[in-house]
Protein backbone atom coordinates (compact mmCIF):
# COMPACT_ATOMS: atom_id res chain seq x y z
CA UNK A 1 -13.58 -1.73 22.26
CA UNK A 2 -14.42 -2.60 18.68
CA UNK A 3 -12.42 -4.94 16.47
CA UNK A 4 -10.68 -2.38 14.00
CA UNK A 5 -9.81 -0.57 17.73
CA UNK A 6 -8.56 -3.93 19.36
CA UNK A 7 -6.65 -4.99 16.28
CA UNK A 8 -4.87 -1.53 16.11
CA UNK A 9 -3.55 -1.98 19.74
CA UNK A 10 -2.08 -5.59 18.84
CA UNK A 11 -0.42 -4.07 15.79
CA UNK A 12 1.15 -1.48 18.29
CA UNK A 13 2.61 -3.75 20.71
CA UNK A 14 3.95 -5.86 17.96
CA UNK A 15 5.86 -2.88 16.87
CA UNK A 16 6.69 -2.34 20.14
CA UNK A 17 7.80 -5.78 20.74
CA UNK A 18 9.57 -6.34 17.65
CA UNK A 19 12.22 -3.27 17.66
CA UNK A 20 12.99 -4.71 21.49
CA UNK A 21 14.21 -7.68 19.31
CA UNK A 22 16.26 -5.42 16.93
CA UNK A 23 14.17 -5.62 13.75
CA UNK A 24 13.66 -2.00 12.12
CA UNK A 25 10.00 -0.87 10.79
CA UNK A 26 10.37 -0.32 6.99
CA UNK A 27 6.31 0.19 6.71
CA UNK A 28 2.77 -0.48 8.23
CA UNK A 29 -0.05 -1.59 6.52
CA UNK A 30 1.36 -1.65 3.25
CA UNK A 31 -1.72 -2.05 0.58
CA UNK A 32 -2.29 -3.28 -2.69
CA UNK A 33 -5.50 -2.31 -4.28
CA UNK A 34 -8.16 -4.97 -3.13
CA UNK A 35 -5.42 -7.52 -3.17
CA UNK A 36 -5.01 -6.65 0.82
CA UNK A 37 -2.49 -5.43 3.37
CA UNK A 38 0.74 -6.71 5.36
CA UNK A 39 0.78 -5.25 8.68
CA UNK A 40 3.93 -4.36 9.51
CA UNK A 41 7.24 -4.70 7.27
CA UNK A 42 10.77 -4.81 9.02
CA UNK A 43 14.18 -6.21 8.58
CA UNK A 44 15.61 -8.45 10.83
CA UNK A 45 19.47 -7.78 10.37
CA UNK A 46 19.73 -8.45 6.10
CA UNK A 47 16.89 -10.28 5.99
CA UNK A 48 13.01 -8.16 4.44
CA UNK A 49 10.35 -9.93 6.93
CA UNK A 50 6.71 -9.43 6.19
CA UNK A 51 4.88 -9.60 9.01
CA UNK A 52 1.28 -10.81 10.01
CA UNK A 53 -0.21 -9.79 13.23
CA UNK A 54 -3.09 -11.77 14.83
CA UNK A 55 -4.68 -10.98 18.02
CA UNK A 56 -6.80 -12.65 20.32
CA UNK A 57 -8.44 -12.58 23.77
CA UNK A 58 -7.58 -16.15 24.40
CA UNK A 59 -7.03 -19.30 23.09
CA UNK A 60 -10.35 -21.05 22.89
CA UNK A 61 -10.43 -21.17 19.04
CA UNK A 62 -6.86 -21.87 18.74
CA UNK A 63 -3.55 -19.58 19.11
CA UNK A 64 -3.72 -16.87 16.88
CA UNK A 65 -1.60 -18.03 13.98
CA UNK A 66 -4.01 -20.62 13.23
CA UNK A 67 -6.03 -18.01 11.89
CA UNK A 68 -4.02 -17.22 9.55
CA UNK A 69 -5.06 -19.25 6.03
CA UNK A 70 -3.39 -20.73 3.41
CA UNK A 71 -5.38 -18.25 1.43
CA UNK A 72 -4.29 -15.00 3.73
CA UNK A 73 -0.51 -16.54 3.51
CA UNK A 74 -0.89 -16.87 -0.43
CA UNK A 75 -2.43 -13.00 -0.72
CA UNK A 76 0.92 -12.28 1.84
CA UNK A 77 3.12 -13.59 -0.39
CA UNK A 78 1.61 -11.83 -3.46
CA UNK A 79 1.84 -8.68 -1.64
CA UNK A 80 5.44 -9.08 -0.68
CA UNK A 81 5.96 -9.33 -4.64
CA UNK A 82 4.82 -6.18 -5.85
CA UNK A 83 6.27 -4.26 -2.61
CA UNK A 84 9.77 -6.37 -3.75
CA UNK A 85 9.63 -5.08 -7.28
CA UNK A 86 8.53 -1.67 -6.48
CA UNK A 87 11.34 -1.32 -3.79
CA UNK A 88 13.84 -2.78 -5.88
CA UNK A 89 14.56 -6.20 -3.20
CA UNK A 90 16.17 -8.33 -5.83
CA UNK A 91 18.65 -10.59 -3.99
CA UNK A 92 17.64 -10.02 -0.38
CA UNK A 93 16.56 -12.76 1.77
CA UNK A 94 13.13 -12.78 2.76
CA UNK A 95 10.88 -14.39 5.80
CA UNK A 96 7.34 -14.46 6.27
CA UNK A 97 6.47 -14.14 10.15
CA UNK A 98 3.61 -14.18 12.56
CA UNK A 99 3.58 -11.77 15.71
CA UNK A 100 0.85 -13.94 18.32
CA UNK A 101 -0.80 -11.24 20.80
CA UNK A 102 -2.84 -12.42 23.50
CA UNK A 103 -4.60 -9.68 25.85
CA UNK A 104 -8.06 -8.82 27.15
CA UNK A 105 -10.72 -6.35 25.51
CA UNK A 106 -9.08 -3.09 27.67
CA UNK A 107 -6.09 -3.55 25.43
CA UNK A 108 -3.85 -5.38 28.53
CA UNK A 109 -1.67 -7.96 27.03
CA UNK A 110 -1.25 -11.31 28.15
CA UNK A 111 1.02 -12.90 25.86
CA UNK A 112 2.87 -12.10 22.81
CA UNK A 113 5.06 -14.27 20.63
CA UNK A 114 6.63 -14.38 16.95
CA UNK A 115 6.86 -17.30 14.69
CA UNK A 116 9.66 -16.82 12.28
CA UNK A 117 9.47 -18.41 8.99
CA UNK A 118 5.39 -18.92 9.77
CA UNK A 119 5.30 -19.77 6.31
């Protein structure tokens, strides 16, 4: 399975796993330009979360979050601007979180975890 392929099935079971936990999808892969993408963009009862999903085979480098910069969490926060503007999100609270999936290169997962307020 290549990369773009693997990463696509974490993304999935994120979604998956996050409306268990009674968040609602607003969007997926919301772009800006060459600025870059969030991956998935929910609410969590009032609160606008922007949501970073990493996924990994194991944990030999680190657990997945790790992987996720200062720099990629400033670009994230940019990002969550302009979609804030555009969708008119003036006084609505706002979290930044980090959906951890562990599973093998077939796509089975292993593990899979969020970090609320990641950042």
């Amino acid at each position: 399975m290549n990369n773009r392929s693997y990463g696509t099935l974490g993304e999935e079971a994120a979604v998956s796993y996050l409306v268990r936990h009674g968040y609602k999808i607003v969007t997926r892969n919301f772009r800006v330009g060459r600025m870059g993408e969030i991956d998935i963009i929910g609410k969590d009862g009032d609160t606008l979360c922007f949501i970073e999903v990493k996924s990994r085979s194991n944990y030999s480098f680190g657990s997945p979050a790790q992987a996720v910069s200062s720099q990629k969490q400033a670009t994230i926060t940019k990002i969550a601007q302009v979609y804030m503007q555009n969708n008119q999100y003036f006084n609505t609270p706002v979290r930044f979180d980090i959906v951890e999936v562990i599973m093998d290169r077939t796509g089975n997962i292993k593990d899979l975890s969020i970090i609320q307020n990641a950042f």
